[in-house]
N, C-alpha and C. Protein backbone atom coordinates (compact mmCIF):
# COMPACT_ATOMS: atom_id res chain seq x y z
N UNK A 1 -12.81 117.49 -4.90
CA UNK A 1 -11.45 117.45 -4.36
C UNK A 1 -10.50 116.80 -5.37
N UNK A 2 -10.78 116.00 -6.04
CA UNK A 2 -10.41 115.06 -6.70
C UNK A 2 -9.66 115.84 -8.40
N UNK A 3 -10.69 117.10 -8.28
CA UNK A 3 -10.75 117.59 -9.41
C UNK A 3 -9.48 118.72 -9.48
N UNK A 4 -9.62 118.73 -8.40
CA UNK A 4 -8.38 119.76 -8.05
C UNK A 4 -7.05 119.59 -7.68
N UNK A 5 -7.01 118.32 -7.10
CA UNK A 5 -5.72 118.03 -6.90
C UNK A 5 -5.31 117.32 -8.95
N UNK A 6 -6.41 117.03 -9.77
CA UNK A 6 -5.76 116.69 -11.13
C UNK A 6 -5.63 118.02 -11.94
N UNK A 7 -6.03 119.24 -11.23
CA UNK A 7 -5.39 120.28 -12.67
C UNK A 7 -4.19 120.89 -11.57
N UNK A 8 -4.20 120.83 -10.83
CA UNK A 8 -2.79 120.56 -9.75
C UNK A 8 -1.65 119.95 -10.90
N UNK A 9 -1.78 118.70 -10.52
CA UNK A 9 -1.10 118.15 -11.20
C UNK A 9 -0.76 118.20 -12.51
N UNK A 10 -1.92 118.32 -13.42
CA UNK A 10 -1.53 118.83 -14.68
C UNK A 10 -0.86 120.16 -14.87
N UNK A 11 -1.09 121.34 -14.08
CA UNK A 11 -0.43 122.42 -14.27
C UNK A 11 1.05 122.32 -13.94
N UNK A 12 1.75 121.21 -12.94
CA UNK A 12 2.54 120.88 -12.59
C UNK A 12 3.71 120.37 -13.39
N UNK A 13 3.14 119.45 -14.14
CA UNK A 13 3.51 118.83 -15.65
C UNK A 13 3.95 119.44 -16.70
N UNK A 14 2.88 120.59 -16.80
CA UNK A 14 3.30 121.63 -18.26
C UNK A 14 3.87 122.13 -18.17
N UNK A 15 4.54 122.48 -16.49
CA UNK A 15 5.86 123.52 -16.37
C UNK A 15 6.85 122.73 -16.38
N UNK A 16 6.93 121.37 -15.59
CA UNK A 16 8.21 120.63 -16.24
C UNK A 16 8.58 120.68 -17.44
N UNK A 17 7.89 120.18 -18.00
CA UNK A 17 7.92 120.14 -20.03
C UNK A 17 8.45 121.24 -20.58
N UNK A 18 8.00 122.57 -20.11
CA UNK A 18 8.15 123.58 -20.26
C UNK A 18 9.63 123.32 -20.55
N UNK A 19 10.46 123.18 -19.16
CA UNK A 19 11.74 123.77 -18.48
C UNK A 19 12.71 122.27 -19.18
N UNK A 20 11.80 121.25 -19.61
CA UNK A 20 12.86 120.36 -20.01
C UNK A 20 12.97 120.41 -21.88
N UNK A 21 12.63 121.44 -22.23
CA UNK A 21 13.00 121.52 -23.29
C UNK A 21 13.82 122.78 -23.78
N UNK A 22 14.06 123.50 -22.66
CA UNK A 22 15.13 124.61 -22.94
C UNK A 22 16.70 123.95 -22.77
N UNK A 23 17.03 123.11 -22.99
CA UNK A 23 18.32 122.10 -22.33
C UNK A 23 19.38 122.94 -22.86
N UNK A 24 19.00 123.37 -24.44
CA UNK A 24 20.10 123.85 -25.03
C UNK A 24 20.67 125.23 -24.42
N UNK A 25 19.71 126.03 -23.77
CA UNK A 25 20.34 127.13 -22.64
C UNK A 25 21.59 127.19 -22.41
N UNK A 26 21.88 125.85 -21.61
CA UNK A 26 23.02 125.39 -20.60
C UNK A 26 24.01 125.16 -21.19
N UNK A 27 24.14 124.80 -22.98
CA UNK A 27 25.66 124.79 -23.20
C UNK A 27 26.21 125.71 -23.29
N UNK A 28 27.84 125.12 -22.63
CA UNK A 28 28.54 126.85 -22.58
C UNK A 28 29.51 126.48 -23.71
N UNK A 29 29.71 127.55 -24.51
CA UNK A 29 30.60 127.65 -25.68
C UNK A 29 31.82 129.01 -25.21
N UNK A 30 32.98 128.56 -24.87
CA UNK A 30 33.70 129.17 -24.16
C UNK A 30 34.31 130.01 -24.71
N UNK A 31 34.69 129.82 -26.30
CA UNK A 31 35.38 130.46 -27.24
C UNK A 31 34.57 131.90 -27.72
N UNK A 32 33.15 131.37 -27.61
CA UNK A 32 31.86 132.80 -27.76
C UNK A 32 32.23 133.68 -26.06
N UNK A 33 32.49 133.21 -24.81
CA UNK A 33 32.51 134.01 -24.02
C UNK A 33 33.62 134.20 -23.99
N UNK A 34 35.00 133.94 -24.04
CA UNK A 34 36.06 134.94 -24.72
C UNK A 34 36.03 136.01 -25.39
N UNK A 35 35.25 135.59 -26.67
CA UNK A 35 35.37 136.85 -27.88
C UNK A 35 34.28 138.16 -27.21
N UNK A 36 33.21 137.53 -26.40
CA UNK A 36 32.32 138.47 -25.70
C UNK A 36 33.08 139.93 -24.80
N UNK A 37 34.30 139.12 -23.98
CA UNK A 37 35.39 139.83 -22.98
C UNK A 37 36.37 140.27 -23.54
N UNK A 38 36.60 140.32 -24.94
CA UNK A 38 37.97 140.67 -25.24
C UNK A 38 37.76 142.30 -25.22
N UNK A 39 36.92 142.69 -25.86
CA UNK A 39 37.28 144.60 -25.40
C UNK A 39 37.44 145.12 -23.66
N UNK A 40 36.60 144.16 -23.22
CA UNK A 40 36.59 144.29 -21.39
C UNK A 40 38.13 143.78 -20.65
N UNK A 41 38.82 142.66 -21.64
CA UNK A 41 39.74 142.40 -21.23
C UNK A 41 40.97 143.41 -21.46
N UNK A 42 40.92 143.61 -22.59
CA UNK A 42 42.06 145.00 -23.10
C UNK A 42 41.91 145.98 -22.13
N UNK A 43 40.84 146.57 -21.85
CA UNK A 43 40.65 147.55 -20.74
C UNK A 43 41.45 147.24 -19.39
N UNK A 44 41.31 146.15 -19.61
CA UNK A 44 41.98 145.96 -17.85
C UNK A 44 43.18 145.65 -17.87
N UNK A 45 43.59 145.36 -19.27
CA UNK A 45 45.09 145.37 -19.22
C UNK A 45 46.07 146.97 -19.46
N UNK A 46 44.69 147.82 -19.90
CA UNK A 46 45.40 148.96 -19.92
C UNK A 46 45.41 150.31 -18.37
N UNK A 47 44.18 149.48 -17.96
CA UNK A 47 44.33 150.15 -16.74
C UNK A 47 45.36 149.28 -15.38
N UNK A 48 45.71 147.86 -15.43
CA UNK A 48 46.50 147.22 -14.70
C UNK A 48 48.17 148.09 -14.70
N UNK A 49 48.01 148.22 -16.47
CA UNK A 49 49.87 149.03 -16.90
C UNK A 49 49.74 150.27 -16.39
N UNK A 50 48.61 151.32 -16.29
CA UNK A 50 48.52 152.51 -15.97
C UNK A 50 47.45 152.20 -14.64
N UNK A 51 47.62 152.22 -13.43
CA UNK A 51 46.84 152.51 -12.58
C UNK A 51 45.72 153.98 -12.23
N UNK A 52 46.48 154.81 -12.50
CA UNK A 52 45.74 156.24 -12.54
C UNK A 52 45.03 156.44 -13.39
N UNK A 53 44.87 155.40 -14.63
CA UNK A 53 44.01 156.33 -15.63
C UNK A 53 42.06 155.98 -14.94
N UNK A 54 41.75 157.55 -15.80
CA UNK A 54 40.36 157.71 -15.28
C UNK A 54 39.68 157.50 -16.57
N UNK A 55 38.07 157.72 -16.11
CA UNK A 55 37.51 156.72 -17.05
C UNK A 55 37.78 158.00 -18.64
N UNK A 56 37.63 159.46 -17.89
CA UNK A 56 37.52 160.39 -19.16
C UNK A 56 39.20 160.55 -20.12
N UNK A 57 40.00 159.63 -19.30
CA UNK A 57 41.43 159.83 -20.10
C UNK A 57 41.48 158.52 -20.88
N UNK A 58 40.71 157.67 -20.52
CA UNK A 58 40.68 156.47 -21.31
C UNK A 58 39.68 156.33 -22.32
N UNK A 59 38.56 157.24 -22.43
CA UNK A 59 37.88 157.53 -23.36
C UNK A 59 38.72 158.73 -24.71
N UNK A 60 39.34 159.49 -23.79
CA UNK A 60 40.17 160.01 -25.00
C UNK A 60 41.12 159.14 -25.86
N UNK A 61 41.96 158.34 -25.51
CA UNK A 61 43.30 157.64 -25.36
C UNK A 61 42.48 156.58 -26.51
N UNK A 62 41.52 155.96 -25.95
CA UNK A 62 41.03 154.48 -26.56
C UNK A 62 39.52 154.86 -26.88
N UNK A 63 39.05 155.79 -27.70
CA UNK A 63 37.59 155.71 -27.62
C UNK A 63 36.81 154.76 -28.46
N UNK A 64 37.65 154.60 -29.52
CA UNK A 64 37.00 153.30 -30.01
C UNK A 64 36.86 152.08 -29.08
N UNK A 65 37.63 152.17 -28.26
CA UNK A 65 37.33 150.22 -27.39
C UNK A 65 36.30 150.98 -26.26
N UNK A 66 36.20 152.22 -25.69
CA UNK A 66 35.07 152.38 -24.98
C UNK A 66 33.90 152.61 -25.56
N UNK A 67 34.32 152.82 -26.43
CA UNK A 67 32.63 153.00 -27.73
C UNK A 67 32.51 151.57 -27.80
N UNK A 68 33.07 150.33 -27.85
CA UNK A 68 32.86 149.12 -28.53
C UNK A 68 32.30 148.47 -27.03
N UNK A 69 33.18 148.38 -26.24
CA UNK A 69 32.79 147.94 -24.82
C UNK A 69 31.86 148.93 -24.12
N UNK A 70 30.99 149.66 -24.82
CA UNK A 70 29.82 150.15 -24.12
C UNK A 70 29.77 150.54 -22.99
N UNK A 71 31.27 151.49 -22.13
CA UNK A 71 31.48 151.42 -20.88
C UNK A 71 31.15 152.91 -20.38
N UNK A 72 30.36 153.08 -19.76
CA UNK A 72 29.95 154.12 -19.09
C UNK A 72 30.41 155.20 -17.99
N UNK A 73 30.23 156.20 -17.94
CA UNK A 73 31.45 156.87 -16.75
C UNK A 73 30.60 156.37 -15.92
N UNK A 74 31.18 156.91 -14.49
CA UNK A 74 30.36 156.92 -13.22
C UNK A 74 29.12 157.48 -12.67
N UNK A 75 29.23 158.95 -13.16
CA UNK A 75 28.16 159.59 -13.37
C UNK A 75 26.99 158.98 -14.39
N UNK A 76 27.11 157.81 -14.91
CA UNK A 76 26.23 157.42 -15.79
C UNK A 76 25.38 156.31 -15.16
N UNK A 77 25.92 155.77 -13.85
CA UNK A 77 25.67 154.70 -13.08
C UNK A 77 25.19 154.94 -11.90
N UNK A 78 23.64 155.49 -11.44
CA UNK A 78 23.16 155.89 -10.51
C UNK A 78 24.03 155.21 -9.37
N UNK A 79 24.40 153.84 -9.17
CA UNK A 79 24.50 153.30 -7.79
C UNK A 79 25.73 153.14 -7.57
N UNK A 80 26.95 153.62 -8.88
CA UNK A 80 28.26 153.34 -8.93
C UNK A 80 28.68 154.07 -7.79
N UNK A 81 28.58 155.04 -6.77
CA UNK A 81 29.55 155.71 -5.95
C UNK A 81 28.77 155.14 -4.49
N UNK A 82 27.68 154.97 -4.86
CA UNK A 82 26.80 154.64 -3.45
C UNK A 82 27.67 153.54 -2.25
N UNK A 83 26.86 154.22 -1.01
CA UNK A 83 27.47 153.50 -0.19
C UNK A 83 26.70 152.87 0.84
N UNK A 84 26.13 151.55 0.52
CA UNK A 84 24.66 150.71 1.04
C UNK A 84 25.33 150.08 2.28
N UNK A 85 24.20 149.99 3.32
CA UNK A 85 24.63 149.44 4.41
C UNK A 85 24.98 147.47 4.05
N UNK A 86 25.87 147.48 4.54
CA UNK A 86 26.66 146.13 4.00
C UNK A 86 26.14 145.87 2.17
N UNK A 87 26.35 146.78 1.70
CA UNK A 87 25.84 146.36 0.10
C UNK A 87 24.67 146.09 -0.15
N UNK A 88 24.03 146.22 0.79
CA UNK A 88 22.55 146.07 0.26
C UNK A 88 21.68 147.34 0.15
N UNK A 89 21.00 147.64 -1.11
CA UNK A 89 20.09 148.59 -1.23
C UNK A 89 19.04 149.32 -0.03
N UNK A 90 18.78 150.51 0.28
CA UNK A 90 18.14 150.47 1.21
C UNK A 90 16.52 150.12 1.36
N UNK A 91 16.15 150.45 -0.12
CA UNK A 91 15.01 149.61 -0.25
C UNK A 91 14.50 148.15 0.43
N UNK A 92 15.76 147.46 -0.03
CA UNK A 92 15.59 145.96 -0.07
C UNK A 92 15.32 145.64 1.35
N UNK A 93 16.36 146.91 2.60
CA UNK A 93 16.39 146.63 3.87
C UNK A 93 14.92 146.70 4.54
N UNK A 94 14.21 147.82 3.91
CA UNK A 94 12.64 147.83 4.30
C UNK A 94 11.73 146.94 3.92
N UNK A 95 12.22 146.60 2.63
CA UNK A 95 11.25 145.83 1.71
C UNK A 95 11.03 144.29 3.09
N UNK A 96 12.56 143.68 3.10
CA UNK A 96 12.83 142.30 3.66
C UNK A 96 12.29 142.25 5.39
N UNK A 97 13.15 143.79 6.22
CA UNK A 97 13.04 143.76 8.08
C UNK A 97 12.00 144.94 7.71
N UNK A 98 11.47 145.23 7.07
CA UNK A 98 10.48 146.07 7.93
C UNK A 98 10.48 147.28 8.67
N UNK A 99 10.24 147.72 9.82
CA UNK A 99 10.58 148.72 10.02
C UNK A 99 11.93 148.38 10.71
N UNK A 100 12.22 147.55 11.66
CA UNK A 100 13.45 147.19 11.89
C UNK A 100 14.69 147.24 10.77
N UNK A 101 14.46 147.35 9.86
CA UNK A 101 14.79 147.67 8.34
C UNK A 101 15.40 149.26 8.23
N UNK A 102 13.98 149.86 8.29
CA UNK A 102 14.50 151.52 7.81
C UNK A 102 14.87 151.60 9.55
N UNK A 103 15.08 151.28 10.74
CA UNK A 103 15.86 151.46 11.65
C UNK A 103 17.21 151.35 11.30
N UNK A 104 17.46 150.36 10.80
CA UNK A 104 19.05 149.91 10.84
C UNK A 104 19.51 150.76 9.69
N UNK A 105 18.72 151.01 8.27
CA UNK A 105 19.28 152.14 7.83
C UNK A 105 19.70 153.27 8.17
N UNK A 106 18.35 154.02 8.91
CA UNK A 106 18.74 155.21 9.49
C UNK A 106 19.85 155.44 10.73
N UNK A 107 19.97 154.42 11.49
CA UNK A 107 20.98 154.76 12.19
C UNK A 107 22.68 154.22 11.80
N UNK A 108 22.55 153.32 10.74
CA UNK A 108 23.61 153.03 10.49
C UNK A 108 24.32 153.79 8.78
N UNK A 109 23.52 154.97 8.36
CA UNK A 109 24.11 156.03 7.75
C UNK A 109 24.24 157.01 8.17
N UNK A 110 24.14 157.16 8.91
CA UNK A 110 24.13 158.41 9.83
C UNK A 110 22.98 159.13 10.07
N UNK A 111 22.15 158.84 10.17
CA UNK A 111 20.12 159.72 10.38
C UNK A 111 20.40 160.49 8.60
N UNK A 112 20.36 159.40 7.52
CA UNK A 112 20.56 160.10 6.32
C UNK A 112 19.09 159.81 6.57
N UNK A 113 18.26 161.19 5.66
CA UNK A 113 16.95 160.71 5.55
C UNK A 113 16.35 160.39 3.76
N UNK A 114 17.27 160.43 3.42
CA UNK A 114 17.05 159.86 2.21
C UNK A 114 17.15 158.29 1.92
N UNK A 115 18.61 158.16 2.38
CA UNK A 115 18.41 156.83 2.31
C UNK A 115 17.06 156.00 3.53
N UNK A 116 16.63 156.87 4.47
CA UNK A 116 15.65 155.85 5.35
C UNK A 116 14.72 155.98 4.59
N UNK A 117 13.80 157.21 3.96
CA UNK A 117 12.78 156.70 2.69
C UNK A 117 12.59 155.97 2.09
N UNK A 118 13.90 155.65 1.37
CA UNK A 118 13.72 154.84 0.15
C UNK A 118 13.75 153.46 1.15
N UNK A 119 14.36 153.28 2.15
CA UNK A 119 13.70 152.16 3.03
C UNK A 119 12.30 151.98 3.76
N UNK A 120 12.23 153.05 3.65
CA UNK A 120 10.59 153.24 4.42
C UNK A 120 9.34 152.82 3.03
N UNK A 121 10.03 152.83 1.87
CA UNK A 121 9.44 152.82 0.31
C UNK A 121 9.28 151.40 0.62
N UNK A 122 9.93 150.86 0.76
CA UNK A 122 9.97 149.46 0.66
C UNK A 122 9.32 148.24 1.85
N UNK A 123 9.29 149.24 3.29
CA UNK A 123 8.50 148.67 3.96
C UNK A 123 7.17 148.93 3.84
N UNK A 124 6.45 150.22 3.15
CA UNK A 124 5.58 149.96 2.35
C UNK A 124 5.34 149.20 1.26
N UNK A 125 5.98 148.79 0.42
CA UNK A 125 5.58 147.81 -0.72
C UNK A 125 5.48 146.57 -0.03
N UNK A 126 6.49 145.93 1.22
CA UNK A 126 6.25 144.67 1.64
C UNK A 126 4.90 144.96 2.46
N UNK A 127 5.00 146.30 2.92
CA UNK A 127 3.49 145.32 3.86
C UNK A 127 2.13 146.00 3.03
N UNK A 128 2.01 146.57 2.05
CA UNK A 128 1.20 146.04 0.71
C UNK A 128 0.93 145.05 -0.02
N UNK A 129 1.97 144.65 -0.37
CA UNK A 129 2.39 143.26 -0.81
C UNK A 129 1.47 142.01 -0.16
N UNK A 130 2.20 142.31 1.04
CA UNK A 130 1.76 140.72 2.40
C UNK A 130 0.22 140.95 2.99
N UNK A 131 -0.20 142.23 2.52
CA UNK A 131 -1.54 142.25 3.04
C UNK A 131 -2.19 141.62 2.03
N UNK A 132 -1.94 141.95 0.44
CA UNK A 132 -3.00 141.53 -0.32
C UNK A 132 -2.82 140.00 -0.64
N UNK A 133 -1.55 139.96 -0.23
CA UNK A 133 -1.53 138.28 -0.22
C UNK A 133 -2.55 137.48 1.00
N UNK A 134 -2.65 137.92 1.95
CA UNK A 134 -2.58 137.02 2.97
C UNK A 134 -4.31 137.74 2.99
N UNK A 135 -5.03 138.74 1.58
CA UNK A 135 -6.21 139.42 1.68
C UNK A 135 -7.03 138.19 0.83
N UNK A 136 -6.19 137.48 -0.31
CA UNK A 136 -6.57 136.65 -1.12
C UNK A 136 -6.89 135.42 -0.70
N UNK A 137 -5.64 135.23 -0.03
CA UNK A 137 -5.36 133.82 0.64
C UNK A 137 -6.85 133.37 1.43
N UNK A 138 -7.21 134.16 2.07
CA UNK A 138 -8.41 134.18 3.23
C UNK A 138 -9.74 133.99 2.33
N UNK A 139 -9.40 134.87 1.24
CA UNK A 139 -10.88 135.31 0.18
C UNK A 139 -11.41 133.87 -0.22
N UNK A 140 -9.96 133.42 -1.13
CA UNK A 140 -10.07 131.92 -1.17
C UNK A 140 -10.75 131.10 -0.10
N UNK A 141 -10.01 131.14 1.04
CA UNK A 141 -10.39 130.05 1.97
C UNK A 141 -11.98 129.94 2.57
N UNK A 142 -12.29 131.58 2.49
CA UNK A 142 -13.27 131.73 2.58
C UNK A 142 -14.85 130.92 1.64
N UNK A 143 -14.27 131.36 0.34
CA UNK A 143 -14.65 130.80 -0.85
C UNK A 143 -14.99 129.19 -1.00
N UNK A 144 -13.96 128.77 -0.55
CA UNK A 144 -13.91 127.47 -1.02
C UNK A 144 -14.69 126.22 0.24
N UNK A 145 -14.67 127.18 1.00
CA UNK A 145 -15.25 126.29 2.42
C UNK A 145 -16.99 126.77 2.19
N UNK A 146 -17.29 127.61 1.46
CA UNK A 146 -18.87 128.11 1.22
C UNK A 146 -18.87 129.44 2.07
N UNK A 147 -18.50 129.30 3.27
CA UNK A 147 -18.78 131.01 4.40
C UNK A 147 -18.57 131.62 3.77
């Protein structure tokens, strides 16, 4: 018992250490995240002066700053037009409630059955997931008690 609660603890330790020597992460150098936003910022000052422009008239107009700002049409952004029940993926809704999950999808897109799949995808991965967890968990307990 004894033995286990000390590589417990030691494993415990090496991840502190770990995490207290990344410190330098955390400084923010504000003048680097400026110069990061300045093509993102021009953009928005040119679409604030022109409200109507679209993304393919602003690629003509300015293609160098959309070539530089790496900005993608819509069509380039699987989830850019999507419309998730309160913003959340429908996956995530199966993954998290379950089937109560791909319920609330399906009836709250309208009986889309695409989007309830890809929720039904996900209440399969969670209860895959929670089985082999809770398959281990036992294996262990099993294990460790001798039965």
């Amino acid at each position: 018992m004894m033995k286990t609660i000390f590589t417990f603890v030691i494993i415990f330790m090496f991840g502190l250490s770990s995490f207290a020597s990344n410190a330098d992460l955390f400084k923010l150098d504000y003048n680097a995240v400026q110069e990061e936003f300045s093509e993102l910022n021009a953009i928005v000052e040119i679409i604030k002066a022109n409200p109507e422009t679209t993304y393919s008239s602003l690629a003509v107009t300015n293609a160098g700053l959309v070539e530089s700002a790496n900005l993608l049409p819509d069509a380039a952004m699987p989830l850019a037009n999507a419309e998730h029940v309160l913003g959340i993926p429908p996956f995530w809704w199966g993954c998290v409630f379950g089937v109560v999950g791909v319920g609330i999808v399906y009836f709250l897109t309208d009986q889309n059955s695409g989007e309830a799949k890809k929720a039904l995808w996900g209440c399969a991965v969670s209860t895959i997931a929670g089985g082999a967890f809770y398959f281990f968990v036992f294996a262990a307990a099993a294990a460790s008690s001798g039965g």
